[in-house]
N, C-alpha and C. Protein backbone atom coordinates (compact mmCIF):
# COMPACT_ATOMS: atom_id res chain seq x y z
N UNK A 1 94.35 101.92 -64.19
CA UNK A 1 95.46 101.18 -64.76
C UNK A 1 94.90 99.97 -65.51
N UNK A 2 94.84 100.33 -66.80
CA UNK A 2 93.86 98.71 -67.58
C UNK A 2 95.61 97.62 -68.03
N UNK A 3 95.46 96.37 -68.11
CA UNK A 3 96.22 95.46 -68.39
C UNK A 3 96.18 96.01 -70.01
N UNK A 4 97.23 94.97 -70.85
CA UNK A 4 96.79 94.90 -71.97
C UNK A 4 95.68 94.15 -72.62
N UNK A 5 95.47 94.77 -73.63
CA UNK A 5 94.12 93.58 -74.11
C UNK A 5 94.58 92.39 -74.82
N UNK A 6 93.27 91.21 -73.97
CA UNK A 6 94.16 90.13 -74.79
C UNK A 6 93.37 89.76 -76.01
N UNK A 7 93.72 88.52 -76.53
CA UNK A 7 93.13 88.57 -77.99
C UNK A 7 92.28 86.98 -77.60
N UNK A 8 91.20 86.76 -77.96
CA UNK A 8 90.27 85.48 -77.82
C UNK A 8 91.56 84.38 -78.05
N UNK A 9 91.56 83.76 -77.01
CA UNK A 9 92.27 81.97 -77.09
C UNK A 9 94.01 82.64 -76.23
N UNK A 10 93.90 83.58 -75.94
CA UNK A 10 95.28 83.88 -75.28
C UNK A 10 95.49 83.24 -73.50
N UNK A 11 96.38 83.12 -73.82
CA UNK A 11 96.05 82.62 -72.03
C UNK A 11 96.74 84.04 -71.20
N UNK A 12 96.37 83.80 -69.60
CA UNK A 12 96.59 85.19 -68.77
C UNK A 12 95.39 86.12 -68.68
N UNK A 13 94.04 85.39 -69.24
CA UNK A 13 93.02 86.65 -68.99
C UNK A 13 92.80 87.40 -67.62
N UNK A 14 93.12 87.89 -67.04
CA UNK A 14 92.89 88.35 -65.62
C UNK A 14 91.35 88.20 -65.26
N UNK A 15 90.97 87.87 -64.49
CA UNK A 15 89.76 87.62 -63.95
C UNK A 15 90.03 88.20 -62.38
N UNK A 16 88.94 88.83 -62.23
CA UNK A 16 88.75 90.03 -61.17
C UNK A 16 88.08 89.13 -59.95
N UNK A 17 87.96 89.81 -58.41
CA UNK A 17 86.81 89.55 -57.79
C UNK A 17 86.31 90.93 -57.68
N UNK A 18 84.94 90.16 -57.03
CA UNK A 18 83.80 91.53 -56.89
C UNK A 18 84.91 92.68 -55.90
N UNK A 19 85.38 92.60 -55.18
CA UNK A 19 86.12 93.88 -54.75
C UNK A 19 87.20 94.60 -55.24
N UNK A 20 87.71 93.77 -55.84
CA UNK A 20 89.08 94.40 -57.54
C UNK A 20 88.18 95.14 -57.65
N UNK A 21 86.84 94.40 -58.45
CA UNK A 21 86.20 94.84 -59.87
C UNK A 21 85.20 96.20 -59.16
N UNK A 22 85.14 96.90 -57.58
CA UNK A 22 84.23 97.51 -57.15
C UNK A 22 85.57 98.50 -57.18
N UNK A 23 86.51 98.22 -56.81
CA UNK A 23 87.70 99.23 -56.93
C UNK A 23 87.90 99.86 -58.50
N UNK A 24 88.39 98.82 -59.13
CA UNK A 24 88.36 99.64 -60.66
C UNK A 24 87.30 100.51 -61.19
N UNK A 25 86.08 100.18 -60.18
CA UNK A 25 85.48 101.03 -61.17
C UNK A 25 84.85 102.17 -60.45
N UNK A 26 84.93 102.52 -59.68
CA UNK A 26 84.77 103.67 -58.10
C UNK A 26 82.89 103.39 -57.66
N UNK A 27 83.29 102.03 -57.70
CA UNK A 27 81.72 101.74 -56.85
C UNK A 27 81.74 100.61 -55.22
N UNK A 28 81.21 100.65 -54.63
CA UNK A 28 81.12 99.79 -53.85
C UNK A 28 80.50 98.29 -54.04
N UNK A 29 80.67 97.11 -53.20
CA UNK A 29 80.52 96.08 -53.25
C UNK A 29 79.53 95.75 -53.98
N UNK A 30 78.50 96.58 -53.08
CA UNK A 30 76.87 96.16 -53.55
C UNK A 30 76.46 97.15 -54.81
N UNK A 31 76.96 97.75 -55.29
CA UNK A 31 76.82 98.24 -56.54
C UNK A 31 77.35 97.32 -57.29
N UNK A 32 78.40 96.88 -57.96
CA UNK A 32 78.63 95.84 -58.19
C UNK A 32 77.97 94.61 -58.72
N UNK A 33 77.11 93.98 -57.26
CA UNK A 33 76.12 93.20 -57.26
C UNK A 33 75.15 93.45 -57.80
N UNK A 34 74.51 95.14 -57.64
CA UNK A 34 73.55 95.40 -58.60
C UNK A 34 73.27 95.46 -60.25
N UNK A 35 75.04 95.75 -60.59
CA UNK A 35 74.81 95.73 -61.83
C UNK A 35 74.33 94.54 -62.39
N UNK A 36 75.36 93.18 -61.34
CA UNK A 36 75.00 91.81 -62.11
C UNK A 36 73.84 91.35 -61.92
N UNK A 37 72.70 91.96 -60.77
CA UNK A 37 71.62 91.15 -60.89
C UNK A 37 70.70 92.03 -61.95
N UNK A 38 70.85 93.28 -62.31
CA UNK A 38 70.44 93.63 -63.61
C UNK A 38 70.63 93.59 -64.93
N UNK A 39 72.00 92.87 -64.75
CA UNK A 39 72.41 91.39 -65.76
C UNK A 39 73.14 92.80 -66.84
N UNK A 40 73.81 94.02 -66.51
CA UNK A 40 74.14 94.61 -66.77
C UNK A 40 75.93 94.80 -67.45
N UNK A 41 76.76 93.41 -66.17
CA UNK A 41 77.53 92.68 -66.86
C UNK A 41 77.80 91.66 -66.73
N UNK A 42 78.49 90.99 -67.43
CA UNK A 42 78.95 89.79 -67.35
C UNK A 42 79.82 89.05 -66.07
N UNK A 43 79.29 87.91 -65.50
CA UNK A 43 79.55 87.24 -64.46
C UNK A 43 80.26 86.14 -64.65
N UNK A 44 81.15 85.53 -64.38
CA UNK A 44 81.44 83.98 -64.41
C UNK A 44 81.14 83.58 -62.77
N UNK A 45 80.37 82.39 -63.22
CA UNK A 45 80.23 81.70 -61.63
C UNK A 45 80.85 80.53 -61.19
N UNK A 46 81.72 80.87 -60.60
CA UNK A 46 82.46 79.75 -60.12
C UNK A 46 81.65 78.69 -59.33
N UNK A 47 80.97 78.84 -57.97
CA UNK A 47 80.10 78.40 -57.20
C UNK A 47 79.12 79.19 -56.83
N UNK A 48 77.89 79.24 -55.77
CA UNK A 48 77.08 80.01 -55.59
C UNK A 48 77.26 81.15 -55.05
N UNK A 49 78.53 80.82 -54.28
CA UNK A 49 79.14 82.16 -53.68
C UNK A 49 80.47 83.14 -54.55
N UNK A 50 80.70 82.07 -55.10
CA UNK A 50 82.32 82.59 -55.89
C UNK A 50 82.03 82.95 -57.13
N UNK A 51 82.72 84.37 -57.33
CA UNK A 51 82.15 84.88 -58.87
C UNK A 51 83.48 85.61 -59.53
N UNK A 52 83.81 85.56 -59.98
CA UNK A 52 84.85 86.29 -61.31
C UNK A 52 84.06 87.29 -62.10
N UNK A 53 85.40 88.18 -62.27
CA UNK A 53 84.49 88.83 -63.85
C UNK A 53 85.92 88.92 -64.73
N UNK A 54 85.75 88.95 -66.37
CA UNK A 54 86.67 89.35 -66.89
C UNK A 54 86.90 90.59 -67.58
N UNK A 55 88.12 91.57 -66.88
CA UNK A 55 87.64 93.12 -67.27
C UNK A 55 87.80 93.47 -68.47
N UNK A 56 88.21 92.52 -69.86
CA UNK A 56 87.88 93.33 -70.96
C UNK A 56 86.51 92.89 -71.19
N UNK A 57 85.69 92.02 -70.86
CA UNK A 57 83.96 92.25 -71.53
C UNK A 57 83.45 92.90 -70.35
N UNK A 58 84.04 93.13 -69.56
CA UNK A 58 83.29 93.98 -68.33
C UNK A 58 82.82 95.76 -68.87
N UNK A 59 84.27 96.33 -69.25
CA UNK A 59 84.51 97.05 -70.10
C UNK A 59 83.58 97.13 -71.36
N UNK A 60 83.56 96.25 -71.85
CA UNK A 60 82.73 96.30 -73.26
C UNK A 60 81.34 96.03 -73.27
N UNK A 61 80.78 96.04 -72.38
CA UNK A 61 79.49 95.49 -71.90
C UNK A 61 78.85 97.17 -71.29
N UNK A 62 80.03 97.61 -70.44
CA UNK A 62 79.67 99.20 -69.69
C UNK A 62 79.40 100.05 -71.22
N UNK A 63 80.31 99.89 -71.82
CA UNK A 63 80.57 100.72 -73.22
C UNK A 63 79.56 100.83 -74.11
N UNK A 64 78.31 99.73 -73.58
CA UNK A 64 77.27 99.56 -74.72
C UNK A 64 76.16 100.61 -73.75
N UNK A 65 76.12 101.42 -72.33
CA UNK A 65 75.74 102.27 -71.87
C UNK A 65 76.51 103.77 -72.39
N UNK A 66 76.98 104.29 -72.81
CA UNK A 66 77.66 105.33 -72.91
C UNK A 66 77.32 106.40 -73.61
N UNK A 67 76.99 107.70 -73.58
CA UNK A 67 75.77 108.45 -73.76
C UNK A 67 76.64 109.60 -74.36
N UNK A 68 76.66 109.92 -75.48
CA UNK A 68 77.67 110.79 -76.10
C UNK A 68 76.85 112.30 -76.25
N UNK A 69 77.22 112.74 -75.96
CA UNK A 69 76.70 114.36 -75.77
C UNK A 69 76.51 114.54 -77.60
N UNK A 70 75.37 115.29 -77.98
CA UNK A 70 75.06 115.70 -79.07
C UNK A 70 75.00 117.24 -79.22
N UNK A 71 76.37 117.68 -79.80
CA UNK A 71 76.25 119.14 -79.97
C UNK A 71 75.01 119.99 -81.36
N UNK A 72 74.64 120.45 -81.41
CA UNK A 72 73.95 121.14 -82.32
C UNK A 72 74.68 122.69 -83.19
């Protein structure tokens, strides 16, 4: 279920926690964690412990992995 997309300077960006953001995307906690310490996506850090993500560059960040089958 994606929100709508918002547009840069809109207010209402939804900002996730790591267990939203392990739900939306059918991974667990520590997967998750792995992507961000392979800096794979984007993090906001609130404190050392507290982290956000926002799911449209979360999204657009996965999207720059995406491996399109090449028919011949």
């Amino acid at each position: 279920m994606d929100e709508p997309i918002h547009k840069p300077g809109q207010e209402g960006v939804m900002l996730l926690t790591k267990d939203e953001l392990a739900k939306r995307l059918n991974l667990t906690r520590r997967g998750v964690e792995c992507l961000v310490a392979r800096r794979v996506i984007p993090v906001i850090r609130l404190s050392r412990r507290c982290v956000r993500f926002n799911w449209t560059r979360v999204k657009e960040a996965l999207a720059r992995y995406e491996v399109r089958e090449i028919r011949s």
